[in-house]
Each structure stands twice: as structure tokens, then as C-alpha cells.
ModelCIF file with pLDDT and N, C-alpha, C, O atoms, coordinates in Angstrom:
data_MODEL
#
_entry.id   MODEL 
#
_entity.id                         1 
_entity.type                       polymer 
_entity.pdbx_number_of_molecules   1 
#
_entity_poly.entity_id                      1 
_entity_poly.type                           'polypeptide(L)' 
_entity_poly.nstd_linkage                   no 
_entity_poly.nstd_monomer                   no 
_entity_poly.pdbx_seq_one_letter_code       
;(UNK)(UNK)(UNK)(UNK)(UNK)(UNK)(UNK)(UNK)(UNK)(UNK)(UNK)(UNK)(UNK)(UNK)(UNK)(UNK)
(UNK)(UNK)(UNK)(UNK)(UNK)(UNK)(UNK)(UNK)(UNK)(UNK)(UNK)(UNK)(UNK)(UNK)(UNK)(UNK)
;
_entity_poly.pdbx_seq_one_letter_code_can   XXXXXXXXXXXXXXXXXXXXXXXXXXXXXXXX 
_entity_poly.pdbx_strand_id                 A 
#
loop_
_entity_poly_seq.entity_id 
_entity_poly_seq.num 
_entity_poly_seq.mon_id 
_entity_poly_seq.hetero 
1 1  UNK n 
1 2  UNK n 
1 3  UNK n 
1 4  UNK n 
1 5  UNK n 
1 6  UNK n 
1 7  UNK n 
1 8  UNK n 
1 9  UNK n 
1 10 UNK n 
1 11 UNK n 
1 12 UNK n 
1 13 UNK n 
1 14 UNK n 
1 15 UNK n 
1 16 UNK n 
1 17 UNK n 
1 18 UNK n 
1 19 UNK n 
1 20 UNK n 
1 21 UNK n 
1 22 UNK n 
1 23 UNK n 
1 24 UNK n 
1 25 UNK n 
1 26 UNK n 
1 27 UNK n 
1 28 UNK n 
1 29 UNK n 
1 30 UNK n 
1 31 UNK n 
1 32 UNK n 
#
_struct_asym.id          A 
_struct_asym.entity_id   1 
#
loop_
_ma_qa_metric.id 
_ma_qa_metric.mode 
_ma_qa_metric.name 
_ma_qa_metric.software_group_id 
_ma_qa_metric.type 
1 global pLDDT . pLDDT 
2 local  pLDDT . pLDDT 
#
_ma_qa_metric_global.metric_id      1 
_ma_qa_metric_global.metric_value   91.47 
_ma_qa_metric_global.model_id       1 
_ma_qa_metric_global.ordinal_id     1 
#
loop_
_ma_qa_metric_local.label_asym_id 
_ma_qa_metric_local.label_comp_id 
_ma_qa_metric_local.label_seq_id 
_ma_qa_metric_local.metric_id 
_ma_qa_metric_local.metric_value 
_ma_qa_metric_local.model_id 
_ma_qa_metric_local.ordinal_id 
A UNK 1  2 97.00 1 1  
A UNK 2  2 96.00 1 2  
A UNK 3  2 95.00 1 3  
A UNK 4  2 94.00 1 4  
A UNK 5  2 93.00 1 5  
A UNK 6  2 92.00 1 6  
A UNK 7  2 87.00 1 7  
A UNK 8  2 84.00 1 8  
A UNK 9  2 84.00 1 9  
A UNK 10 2 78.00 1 10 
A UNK 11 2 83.00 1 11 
A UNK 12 2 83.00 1 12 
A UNK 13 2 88.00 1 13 
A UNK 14 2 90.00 1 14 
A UNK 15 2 90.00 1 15 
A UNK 16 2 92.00 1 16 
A UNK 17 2 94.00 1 17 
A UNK 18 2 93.00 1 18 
A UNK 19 2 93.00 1 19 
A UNK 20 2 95.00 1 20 
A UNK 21 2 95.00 1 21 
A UNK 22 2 94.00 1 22 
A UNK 23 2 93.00 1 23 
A UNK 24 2 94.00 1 24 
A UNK 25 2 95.00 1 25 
A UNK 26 2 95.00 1 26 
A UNK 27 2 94.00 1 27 
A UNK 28 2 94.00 1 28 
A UNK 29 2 92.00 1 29 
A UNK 30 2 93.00 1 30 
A UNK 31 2 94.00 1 31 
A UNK 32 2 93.00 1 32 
#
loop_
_atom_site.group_PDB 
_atom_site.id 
_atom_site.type_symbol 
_atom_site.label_atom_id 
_atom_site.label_alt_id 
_atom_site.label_comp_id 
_atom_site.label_asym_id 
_atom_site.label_entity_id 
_atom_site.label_seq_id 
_atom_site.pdbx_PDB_ins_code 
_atom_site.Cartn_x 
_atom_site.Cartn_y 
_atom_site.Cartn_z 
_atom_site.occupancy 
_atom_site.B_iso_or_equiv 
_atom_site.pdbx_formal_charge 
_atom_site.auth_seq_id 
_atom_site.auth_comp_id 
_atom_site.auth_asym_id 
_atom_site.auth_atom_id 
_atom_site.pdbx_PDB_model_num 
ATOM 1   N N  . UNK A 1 1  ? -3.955  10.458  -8.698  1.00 97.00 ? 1  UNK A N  1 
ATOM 2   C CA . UNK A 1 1  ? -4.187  10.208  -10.122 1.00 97.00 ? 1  UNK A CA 1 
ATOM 3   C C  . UNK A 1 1  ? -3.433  8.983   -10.651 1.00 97.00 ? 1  UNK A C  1 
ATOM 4   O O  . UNK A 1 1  ? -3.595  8.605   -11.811 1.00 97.00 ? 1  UNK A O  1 
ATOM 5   N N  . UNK A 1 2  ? -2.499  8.284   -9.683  1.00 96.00 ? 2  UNK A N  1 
ATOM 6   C CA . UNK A 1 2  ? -1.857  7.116   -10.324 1.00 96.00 ? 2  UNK A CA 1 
ATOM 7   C C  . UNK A 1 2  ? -2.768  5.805   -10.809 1.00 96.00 ? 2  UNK A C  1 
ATOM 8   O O  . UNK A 1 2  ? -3.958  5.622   -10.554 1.00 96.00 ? 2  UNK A O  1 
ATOM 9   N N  . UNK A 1 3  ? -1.891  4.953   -11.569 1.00 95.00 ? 3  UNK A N  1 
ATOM 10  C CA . UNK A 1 3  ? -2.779  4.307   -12.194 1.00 95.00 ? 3  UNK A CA 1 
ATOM 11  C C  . UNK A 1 3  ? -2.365  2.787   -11.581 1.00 95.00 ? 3  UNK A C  1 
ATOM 12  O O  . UNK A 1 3  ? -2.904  1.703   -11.805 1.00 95.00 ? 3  UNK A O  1 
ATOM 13  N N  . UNK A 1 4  ? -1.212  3.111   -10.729 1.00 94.00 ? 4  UNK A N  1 
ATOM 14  C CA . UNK A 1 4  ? -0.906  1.404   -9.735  1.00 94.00 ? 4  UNK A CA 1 
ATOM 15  C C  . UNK A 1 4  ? -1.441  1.266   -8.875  1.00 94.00 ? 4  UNK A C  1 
ATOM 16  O O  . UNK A 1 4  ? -1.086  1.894   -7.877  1.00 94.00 ? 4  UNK A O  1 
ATOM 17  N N  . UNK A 1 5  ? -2.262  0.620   -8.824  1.00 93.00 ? 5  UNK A N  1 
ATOM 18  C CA . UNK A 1 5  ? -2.849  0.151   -7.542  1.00 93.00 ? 5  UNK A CA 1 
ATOM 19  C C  . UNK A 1 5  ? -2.370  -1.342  -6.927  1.00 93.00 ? 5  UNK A C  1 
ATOM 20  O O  . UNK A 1 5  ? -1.709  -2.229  -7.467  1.00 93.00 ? 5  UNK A O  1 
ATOM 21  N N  . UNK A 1 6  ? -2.676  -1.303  -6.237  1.00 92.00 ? 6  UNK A N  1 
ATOM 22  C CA . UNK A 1 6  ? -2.131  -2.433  -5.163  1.00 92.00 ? 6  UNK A CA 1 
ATOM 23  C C  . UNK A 1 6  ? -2.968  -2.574  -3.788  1.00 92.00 ? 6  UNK A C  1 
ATOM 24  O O  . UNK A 1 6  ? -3.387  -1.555  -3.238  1.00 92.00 ? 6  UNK A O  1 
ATOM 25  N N  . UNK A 1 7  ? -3.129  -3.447  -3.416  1.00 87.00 ? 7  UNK A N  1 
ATOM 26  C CA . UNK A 1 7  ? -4.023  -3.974  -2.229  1.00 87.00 ? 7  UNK A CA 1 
ATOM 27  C C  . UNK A 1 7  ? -3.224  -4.177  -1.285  1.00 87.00 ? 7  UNK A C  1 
ATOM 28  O O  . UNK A 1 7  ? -2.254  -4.924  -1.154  1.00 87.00 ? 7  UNK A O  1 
ATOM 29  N N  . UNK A 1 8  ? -4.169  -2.781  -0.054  1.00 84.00 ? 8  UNK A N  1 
ATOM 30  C CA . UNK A 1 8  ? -3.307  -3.169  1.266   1.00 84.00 ? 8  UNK A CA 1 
ATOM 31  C C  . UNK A 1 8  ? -3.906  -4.119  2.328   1.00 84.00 ? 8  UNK A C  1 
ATOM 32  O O  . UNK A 1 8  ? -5.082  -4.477  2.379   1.00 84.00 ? 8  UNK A O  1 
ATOM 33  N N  . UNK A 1 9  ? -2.798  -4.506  3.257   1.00 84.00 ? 9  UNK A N  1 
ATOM 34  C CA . UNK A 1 9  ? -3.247  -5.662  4.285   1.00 84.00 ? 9  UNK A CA 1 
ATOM 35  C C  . UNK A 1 9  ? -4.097  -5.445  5.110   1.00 84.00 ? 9  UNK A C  1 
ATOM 36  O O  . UNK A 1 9  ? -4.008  -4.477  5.865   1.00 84.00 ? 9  UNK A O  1 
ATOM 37  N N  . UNK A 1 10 ? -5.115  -6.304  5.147   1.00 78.00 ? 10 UNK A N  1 
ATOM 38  C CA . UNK A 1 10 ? -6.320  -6.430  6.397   1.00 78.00 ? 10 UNK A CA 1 
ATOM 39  C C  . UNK A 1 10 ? -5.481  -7.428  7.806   1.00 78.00 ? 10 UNK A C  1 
ATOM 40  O O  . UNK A 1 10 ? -5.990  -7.090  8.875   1.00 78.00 ? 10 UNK A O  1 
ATOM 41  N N  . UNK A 1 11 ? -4.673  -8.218  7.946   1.00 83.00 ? 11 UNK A N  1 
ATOM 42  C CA . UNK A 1 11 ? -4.162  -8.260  8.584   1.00 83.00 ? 11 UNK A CA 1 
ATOM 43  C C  . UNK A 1 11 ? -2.516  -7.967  9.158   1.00 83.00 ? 11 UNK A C  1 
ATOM 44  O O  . UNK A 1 11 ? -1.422  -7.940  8.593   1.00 83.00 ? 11 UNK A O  1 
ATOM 45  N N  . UNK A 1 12 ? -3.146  -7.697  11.111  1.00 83.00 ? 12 UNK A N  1 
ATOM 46  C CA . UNK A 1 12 ? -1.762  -7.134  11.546  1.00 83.00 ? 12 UNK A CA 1 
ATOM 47  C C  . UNK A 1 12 ? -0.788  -7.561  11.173  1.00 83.00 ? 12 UNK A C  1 
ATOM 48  O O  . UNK A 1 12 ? 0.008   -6.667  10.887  1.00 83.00 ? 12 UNK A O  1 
ATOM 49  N N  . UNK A 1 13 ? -0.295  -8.879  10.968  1.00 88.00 ? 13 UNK A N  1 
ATOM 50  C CA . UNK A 1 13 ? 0.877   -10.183 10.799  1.00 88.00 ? 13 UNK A CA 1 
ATOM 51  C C  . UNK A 1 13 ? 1.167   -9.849  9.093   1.00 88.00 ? 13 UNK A C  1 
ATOM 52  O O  . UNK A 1 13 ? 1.953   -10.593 8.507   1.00 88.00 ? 13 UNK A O  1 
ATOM 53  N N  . UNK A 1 14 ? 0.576   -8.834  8.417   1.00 90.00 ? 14 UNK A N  1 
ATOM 54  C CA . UNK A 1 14 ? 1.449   -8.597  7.428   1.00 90.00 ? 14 UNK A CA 1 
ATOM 55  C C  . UNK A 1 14 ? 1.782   -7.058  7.436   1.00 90.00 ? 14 UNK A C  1 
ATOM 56  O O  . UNK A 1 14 ? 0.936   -6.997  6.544   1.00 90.00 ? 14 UNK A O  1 
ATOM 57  N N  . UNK A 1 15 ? 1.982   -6.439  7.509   1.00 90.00 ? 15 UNK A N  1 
ATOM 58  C CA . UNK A 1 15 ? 1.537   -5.314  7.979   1.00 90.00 ? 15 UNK A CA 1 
ATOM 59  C C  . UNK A 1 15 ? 3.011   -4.708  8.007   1.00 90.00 ? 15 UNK A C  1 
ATOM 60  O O  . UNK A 1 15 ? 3.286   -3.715  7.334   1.00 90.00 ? 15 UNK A O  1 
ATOM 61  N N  . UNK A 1 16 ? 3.861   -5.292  8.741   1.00 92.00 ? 16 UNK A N  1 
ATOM 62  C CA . UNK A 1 16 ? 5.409   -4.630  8.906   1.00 92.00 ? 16 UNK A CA 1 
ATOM 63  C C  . UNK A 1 16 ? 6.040   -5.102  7.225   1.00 92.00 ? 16 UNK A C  1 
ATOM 64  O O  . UNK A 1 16 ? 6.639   -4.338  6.468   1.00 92.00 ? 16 UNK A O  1 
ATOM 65  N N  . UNK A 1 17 ? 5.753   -6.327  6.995   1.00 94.00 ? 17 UNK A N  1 
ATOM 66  C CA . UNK A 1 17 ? 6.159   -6.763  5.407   1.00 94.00 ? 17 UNK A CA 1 
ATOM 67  C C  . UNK A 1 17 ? 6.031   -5.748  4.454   1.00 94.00 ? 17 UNK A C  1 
ATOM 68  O O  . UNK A 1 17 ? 6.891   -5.201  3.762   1.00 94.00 ? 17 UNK A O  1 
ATOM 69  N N  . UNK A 1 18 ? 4.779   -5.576  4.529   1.00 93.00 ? 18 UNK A N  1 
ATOM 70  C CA . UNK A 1 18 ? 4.099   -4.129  4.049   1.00 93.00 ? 18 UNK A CA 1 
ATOM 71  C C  . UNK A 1 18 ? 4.760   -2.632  3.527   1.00 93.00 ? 18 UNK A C  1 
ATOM 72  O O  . UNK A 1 18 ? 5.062   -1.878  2.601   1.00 93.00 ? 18 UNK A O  1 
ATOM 73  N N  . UNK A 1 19 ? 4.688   -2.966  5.252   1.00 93.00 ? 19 UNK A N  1 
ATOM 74  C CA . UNK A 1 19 ? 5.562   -1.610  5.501   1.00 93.00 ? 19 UNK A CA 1 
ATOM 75  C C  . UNK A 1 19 ? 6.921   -1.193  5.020   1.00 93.00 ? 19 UNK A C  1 
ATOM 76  O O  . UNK A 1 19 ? 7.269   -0.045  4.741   1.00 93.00 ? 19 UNK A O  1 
ATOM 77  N N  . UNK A 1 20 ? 7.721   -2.414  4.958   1.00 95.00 ? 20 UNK A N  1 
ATOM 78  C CA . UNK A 1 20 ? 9.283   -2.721  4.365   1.00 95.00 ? 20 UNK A CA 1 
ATOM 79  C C  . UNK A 1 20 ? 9.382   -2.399  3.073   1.00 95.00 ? 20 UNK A C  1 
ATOM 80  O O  . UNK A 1 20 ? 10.302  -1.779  2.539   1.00 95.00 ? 20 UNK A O  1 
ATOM 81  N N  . UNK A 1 21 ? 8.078   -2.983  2.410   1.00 95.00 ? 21 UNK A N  1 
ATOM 82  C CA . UNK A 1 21 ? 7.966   -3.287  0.809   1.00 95.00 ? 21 UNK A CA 1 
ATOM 83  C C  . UNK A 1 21 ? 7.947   -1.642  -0.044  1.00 95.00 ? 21 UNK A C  1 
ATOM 84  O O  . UNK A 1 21 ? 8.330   -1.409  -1.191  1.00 95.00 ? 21 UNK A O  1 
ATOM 85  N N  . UNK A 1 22 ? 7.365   -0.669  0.969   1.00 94.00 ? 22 UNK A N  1 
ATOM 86  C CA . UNK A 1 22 ? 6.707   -0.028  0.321   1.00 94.00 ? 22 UNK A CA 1 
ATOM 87  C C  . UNK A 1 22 ? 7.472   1.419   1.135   1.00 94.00 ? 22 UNK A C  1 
ATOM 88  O O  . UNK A 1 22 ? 6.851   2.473   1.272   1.00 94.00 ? 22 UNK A O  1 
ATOM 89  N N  . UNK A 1 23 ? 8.302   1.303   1.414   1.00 93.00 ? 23 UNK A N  1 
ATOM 90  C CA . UNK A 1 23 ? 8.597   2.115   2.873   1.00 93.00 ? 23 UNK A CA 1 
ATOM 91  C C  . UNK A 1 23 ? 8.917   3.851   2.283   1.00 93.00 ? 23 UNK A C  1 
ATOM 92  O O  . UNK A 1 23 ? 9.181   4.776   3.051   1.00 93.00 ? 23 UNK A O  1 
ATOM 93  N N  . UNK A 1 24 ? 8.815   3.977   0.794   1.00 94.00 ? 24 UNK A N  1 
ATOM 94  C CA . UNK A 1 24 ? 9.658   5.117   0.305   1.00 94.00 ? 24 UNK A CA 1 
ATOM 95  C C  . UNK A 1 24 ? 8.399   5.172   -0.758  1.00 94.00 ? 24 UNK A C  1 
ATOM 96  O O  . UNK A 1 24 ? 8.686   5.695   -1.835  1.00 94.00 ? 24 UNK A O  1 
ATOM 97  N N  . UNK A 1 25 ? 7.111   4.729   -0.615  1.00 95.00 ? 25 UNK A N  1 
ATOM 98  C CA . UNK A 1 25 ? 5.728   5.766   -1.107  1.00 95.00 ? 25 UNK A CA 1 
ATOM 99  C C  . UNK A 1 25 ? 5.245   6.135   -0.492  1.00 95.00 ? 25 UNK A C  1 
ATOM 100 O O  . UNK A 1 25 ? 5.550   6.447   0.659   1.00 95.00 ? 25 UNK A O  1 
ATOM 101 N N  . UNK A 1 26 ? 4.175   6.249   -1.114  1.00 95.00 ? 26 UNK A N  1 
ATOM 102 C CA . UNK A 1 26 ? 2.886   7.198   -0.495  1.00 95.00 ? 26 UNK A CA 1 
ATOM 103 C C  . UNK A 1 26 ? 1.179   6.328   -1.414  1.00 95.00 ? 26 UNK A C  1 
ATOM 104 O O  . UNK A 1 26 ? 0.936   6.010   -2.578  1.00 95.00 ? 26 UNK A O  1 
ATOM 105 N N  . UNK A 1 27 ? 0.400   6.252   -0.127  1.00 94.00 ? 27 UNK A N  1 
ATOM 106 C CA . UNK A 1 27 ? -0.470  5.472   -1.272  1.00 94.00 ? 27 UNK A CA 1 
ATOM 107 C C  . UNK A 1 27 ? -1.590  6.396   -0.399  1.00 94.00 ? 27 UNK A C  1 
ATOM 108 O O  . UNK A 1 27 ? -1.731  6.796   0.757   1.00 94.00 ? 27 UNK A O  1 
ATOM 109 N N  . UNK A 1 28 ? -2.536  6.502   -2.144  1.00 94.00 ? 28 UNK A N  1 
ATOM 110 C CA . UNK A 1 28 ? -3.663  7.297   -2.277  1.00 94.00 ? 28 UNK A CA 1 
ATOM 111 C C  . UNK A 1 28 ? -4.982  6.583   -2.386  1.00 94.00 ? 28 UNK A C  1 
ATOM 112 O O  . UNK A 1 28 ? -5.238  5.490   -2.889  1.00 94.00 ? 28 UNK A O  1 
ATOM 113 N N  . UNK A 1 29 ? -5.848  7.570   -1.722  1.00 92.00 ? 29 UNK A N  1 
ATOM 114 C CA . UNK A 1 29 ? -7.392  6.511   -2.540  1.00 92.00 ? 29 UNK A CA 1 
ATOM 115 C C  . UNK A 1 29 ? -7.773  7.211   -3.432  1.00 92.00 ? 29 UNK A C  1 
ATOM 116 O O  . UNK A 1 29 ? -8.171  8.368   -3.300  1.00 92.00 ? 29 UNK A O  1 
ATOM 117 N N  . UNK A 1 30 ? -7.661  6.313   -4.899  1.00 93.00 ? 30 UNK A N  1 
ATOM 118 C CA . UNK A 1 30 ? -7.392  6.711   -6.466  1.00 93.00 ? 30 UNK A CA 1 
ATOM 119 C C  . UNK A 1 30 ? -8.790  6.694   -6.752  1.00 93.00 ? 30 UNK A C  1 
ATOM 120 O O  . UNK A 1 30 ? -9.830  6.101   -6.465  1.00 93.00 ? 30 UNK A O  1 
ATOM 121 N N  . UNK A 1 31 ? -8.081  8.127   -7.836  1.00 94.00 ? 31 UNK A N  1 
ATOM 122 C CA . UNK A 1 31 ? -9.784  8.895   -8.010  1.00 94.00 ? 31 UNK A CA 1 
ATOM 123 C C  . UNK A 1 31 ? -9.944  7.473   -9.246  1.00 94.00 ? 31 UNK A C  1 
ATOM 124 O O  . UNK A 1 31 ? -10.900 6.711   -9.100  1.00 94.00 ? 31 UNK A O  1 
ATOM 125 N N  . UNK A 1 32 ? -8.950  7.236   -10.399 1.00 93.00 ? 32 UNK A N  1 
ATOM 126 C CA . UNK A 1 32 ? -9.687  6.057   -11.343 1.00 93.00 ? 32 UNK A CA 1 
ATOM 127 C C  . UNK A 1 32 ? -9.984  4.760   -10.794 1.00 93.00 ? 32 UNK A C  1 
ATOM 128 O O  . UNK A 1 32 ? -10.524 3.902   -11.493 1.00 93.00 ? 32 UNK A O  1 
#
């Protein structure tokens, strides 16, 4: 139900960045 969305990486070479950035969520595919 959150309302942040954010776009994840299509490529591998960002992917660990990613991973660092974000390492303490959880991301959903948002029902809005």
C-alpha cells in the first residue's frame, strides 16, 4: 500500500549499489 516508489535496476553492474542503498527494506509491487 506504500506510496514510494522507486525504480529497480535492469542491470547486473548496478545491482549491489542497489542492494547497499536499500539493504534494510522491503519493496512491493504497489497495488496504487
Amino acid at each position: 500500500d506504500s506510496e514510494e516508489p522507486l525504480a529497480l535496476p535492469l542491470e547486473a553492474i548496478e545491482l549491489d549499489a542497489f542492494r547497499s542503498l536499500y539493504e534494510k527494506d522491503s519493496f512491493w509491487c504497489g497495488l496504487l
